[in-house]
PDB file of N, CA and C in Angstrom:
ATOM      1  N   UNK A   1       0.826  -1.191   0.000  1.00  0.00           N
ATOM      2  CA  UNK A   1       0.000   0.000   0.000  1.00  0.00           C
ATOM      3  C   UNK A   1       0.872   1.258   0.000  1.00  0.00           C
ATOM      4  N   UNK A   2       1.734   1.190   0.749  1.00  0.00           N
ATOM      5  CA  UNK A   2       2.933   2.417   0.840  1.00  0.00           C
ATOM      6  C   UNK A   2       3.503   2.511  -0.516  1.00  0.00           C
ATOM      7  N   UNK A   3       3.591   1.792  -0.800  1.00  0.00           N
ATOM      8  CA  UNK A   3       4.534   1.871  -2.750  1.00  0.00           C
ATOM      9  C   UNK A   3       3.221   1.853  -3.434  1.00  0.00           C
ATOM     10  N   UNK A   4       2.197   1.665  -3.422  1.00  0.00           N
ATOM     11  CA  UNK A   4       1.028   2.653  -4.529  1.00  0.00           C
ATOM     12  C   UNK A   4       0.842   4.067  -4.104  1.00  0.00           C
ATOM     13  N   UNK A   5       0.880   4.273  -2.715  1.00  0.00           N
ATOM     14  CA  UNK A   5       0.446   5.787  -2.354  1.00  0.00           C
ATOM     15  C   UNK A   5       2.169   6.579  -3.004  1.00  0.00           C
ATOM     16  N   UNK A   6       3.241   6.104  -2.549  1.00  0.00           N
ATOM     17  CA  UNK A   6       3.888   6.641  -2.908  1.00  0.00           C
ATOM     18  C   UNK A   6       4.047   6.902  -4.312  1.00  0.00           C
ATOM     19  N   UNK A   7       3.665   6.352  -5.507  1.00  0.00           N
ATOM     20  CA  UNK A   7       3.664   5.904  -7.259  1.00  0.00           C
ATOM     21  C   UNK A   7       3.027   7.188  -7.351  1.00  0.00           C
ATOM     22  N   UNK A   8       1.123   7.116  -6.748  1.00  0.00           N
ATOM     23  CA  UNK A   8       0.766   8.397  -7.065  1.00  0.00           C
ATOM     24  C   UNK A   8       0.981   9.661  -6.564  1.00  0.00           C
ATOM     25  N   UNK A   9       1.733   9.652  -5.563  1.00  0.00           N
ATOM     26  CA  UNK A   9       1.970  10.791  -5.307  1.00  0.00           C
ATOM     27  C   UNK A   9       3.687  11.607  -6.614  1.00  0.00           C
ATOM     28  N   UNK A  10       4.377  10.416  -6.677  1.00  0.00           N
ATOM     29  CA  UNK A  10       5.084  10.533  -7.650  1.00  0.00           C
ATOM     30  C   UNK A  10       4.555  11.078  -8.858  1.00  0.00           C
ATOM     31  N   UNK A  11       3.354  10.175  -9.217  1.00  0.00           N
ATOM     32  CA  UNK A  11       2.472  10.888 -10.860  1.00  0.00           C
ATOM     33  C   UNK A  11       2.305  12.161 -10.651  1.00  0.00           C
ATOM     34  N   UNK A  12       1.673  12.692  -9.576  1.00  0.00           N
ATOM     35  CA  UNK A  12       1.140  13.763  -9.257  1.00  0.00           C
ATOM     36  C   UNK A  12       1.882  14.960  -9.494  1.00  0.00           C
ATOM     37  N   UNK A  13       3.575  14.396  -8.898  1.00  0.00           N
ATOM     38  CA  UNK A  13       4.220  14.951  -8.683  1.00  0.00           C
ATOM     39  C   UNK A  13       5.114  15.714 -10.279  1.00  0.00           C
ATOM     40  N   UNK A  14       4.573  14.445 -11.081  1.00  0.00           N
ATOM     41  CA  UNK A  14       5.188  14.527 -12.576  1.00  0.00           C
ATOM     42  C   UNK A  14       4.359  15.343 -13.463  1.00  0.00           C
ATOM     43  N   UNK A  15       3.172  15.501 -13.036  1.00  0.00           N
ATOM     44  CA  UNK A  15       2.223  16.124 -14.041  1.00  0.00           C
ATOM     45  C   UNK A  15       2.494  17.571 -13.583  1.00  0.00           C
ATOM     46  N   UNK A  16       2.258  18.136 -12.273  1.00  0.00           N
ATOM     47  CA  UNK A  16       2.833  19.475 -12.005  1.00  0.00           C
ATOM     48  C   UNK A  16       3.876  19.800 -11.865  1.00  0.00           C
ATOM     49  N   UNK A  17       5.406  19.231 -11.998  1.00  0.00           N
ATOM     50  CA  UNK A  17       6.085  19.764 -12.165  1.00  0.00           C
ATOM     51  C   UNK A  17       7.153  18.738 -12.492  1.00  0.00           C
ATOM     52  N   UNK A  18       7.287  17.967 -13.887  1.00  0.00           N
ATOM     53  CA  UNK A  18       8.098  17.096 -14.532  1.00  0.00           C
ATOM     54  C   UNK A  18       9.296  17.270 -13.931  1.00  0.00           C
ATOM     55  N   UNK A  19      10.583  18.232 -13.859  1.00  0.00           N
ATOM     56  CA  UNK A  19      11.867  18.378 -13.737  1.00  0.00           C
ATOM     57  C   UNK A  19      11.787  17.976 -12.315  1.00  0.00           C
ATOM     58  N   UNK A  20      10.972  18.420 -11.434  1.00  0.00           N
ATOM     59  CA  UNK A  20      11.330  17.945  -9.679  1.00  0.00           C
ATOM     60  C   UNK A  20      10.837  16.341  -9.616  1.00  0.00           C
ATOM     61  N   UNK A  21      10.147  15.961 -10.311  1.00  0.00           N
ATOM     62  CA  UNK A  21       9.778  14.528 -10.284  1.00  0.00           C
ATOM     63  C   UNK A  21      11.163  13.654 -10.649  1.00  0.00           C
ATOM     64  N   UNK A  22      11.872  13.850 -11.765  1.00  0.00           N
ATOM     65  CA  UNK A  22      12.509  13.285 -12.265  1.00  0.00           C
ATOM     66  C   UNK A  22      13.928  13.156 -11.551  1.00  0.00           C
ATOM     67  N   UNK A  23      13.727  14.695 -10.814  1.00  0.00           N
ATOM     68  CA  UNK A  23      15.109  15.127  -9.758  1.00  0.00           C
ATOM     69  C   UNK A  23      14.733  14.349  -9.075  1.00  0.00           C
ATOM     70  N   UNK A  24      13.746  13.742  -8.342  1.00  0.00           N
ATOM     71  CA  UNK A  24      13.357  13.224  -7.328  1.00  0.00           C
ATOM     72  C   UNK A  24      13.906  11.793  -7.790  1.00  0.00           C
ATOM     73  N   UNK A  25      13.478  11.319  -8.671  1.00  0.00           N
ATOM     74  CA  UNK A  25      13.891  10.091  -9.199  1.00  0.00           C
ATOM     75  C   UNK A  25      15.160   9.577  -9.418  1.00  0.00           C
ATOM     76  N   UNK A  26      15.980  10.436  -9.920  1.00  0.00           N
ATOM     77  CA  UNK A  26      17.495  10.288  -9.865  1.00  0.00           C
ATOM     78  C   UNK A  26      18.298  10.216  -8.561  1.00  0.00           C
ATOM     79  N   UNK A  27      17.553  10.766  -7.170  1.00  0.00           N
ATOM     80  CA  UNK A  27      18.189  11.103  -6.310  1.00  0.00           C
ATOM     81  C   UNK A  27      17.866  10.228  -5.278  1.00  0.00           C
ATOM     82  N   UNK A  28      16.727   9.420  -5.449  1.00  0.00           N
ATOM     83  CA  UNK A  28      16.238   8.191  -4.641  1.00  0.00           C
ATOM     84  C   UNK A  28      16.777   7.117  -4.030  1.00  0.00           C
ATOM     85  N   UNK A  29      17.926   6.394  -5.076  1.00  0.00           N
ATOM     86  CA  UNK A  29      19.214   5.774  -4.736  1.00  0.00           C
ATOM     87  C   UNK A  29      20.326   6.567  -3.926  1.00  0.00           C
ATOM     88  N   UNK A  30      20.678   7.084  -4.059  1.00  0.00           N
ATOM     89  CA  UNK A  30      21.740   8.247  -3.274  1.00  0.00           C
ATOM     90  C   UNK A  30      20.937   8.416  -1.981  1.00  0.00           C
ATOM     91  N   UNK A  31      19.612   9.046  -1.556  1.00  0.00           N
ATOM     92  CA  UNK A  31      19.121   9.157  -0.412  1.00  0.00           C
ATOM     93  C   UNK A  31      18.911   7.604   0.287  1.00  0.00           C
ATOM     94  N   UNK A  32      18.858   6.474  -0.209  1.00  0.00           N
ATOM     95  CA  UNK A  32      18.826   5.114  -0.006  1.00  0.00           C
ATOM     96  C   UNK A  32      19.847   4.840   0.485  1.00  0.00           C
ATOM     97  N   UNK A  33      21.237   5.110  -0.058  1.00  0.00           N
ATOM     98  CA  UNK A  33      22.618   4.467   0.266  1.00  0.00           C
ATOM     99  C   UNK A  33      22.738   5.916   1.459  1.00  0.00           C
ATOM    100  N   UNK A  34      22.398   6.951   1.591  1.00  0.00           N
ATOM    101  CA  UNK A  34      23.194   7.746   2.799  1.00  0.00           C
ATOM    102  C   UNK A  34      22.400   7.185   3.746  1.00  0.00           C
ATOM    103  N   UNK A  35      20.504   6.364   3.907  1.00  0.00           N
ATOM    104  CA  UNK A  35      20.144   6.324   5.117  1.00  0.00           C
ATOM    105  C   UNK A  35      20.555   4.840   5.695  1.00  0.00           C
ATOM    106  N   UNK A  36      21.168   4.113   4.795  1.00  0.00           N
ATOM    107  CA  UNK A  36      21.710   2.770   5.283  1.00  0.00           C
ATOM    108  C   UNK A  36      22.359   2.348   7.016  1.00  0.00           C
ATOM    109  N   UNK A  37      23.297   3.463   7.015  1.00  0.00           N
ATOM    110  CA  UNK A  37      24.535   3.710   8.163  1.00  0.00           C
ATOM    111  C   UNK A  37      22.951   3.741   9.375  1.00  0.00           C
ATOM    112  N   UNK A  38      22.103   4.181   9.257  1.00  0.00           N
ATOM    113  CA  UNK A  38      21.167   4.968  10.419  1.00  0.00           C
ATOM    114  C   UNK A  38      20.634   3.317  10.481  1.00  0.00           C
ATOM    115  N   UNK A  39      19.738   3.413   9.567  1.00  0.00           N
ATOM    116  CA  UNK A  39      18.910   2.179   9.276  1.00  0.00           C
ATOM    117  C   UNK A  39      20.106   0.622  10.065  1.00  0.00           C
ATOM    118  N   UNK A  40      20.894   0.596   9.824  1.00  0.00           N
ATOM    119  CA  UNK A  40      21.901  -0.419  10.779  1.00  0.00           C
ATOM    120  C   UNK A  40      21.908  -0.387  12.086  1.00  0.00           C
ATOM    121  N   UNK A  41      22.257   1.287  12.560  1.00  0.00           N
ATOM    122  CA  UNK A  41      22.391   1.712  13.543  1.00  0.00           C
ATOM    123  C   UNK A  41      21.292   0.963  14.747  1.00  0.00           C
ATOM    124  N   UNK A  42      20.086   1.662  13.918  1.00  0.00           N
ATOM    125  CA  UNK A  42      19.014   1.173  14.744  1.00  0.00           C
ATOM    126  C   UNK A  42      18.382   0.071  14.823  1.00  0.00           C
ATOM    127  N   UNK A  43      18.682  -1.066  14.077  1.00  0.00           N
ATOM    128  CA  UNK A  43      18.877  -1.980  13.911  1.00  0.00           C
ATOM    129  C   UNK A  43      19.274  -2.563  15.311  1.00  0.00           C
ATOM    130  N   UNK A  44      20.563  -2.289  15.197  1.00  0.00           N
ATOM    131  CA  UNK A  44      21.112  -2.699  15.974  1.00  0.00           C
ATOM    132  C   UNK A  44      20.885  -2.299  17.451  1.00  0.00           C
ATOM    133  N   UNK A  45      20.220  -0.580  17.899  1.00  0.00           N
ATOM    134  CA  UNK A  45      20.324  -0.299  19.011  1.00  0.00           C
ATOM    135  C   UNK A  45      18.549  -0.908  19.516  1.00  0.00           C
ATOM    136  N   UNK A  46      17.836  -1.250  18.508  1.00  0.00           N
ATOM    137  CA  UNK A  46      16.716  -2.330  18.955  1.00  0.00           C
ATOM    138  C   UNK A  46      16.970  -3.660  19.227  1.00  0.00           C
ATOM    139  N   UNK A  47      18.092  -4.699  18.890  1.00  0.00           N
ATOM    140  CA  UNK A  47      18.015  -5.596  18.758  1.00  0.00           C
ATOM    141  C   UNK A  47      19.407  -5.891  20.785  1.00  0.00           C
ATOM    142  N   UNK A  48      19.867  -4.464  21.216  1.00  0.00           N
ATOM    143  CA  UNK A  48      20.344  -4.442  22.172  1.00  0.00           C
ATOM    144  C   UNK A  48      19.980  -4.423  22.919  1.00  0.00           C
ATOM    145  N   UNK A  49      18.357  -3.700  23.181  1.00  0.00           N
ATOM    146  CA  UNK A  49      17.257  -3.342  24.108  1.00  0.00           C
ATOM    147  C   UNK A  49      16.627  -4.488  24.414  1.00  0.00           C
ATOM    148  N   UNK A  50      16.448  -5.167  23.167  1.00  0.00           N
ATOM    149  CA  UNK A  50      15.775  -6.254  23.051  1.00  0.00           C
ATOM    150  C   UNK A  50      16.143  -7.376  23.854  1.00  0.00           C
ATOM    151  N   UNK A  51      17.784  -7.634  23.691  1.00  0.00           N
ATOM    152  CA  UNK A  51      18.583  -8.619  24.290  1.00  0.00           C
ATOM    153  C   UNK A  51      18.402  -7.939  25.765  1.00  0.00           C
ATOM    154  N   UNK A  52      18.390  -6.792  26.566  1.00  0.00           N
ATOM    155  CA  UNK A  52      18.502  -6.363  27.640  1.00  0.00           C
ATOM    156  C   UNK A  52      17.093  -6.823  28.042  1.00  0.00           C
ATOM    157  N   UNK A  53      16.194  -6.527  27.417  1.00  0.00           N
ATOM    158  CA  UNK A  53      14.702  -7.147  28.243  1.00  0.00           C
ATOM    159  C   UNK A  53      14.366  -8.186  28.436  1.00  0.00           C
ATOM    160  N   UNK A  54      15.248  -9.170  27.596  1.00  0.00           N
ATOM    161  CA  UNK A  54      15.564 -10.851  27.426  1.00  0.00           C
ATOM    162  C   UNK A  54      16.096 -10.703  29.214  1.00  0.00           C
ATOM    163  N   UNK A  55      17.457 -10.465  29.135  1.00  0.00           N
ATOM    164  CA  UNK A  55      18.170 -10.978  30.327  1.00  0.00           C
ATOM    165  C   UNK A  55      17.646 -10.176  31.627  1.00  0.00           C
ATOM    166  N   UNK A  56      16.908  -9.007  31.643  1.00  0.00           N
ATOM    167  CA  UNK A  56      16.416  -8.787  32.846  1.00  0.00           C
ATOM    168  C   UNK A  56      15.088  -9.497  33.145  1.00  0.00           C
ATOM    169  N   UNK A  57      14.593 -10.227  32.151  1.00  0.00           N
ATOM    170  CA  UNK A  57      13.167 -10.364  32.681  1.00  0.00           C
ATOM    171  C   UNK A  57      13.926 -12.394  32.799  1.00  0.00           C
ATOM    172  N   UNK A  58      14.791 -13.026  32.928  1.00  0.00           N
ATOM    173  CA  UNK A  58      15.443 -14.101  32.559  1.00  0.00           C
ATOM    174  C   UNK A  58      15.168 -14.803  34.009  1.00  0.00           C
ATOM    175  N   UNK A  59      15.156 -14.094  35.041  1.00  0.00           N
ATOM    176  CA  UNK A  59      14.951 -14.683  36.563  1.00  0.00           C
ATOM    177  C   UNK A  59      13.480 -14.768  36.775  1.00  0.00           C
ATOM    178  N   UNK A  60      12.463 -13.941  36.178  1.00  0.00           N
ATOM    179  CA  UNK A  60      10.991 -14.580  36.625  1.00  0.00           C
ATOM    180  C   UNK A  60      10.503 -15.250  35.256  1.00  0.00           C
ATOM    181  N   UNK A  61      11.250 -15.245  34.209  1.00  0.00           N
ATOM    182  CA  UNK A  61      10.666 -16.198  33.290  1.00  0.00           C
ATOM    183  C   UNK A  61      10.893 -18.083  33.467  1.00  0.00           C
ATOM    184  N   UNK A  62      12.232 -17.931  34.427  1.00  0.00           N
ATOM    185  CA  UNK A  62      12.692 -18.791  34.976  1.00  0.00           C
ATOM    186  C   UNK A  62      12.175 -19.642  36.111  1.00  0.00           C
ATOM    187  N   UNK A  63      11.046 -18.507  36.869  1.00  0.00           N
ATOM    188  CA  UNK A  63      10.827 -18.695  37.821  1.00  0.00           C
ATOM    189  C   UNK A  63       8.743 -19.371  37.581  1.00  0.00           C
ATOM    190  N   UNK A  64       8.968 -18.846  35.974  1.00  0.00           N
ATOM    191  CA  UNK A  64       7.838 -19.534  36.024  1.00  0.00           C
ATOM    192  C   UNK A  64       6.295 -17.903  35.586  1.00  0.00           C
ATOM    193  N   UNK A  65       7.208 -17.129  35.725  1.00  0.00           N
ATOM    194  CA  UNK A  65       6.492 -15.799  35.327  1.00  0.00           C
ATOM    195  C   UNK A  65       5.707 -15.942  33.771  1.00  0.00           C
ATOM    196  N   UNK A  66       4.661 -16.050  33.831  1.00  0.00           N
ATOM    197  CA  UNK A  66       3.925 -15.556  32.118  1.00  0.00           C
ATOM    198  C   UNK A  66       3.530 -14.593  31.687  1.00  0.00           C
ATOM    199  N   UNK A  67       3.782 -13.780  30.546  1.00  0.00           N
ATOM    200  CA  UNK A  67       3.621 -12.669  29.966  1.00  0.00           C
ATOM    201  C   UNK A  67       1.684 -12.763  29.592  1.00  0.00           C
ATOM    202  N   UNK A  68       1.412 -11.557  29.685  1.00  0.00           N
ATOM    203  CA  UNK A  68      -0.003 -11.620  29.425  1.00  0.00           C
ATOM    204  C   UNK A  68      -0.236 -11.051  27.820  1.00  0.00           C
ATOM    205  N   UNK A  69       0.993 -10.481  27.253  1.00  0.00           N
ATOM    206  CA  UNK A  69       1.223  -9.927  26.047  1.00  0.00           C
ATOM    207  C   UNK A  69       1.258  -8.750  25.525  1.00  0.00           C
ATOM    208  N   UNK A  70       0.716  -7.641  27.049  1.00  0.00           N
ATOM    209  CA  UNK A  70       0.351  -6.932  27.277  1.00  0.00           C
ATOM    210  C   UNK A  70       1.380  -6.354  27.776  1.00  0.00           C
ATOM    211  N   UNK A  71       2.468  -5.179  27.829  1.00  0.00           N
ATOM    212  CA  UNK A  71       3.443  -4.661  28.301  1.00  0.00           C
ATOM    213  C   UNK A  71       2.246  -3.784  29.572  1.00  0.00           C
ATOM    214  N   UNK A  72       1.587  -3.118  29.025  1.00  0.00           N
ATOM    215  CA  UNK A  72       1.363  -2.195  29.890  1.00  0.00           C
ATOM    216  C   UNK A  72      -0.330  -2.074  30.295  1.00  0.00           C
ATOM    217  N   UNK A  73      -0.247  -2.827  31.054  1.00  0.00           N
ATOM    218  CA  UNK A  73      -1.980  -3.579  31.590  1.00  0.00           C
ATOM    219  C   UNK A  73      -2.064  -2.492  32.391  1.00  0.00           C
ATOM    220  N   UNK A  74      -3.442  -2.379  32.379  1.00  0.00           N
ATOM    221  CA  UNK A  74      -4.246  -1.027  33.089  1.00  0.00           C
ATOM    222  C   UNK A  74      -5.075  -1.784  34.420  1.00  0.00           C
ATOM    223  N   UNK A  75      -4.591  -1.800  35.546  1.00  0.00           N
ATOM    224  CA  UNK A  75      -5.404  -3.040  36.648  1.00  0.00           C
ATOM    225  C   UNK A  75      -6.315  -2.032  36.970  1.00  0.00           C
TER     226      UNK A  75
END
C-alpha cells in the first residue's frame, strides 16, 4: 500500500512539475545508500534493548512468570 500511495503521489508529482519529479527520481538511490549507516544503527540499538529485556526479565521467566502480552496492563 505504501509503494502505490507513494507511485501516485510521484504521478502527481510529474504532471505538475516534470523536472522535480525526475530530480526526485534520480536522487532516490543516493538518499537510499546515505540512510543505510542509520537504518543499521538502529537496527542494531533495537536488537540491544531487546537482548537487555531478554536478560532482565530471565529470573521470573525462569521462575515460572507468564507474559499476558500486554506490556502495559491497566489493573
Amino acid at each position: 500500500m505504501k509503494t502505490l500511495i507513494a507511485l501516485m503521489l510521484w504521478c502527481a508529482l510529474l504532471v505538475l512539475c516534470w523536472p522535480l519529479a525526475f530530480l526526485a527520481l534520480m536522487l532516490w538511490p543516493l538518499m537510499w545508500l546515505l540512510s543505510l549507516p542509520f537504518r543499521l544503527v538502529g537496527i542494531t540499538v533495537s536488537a540491544v534493548f531487546a537482548f537487555l529485556a531478554a536478560l532482565l526479565t530471565l529470573p521470573a521467566r525462569l521462575l515460572g512468570w507468564k507474559s499476558t502480552g500486554s506490556r502495559h496492563s491497566i489493573a
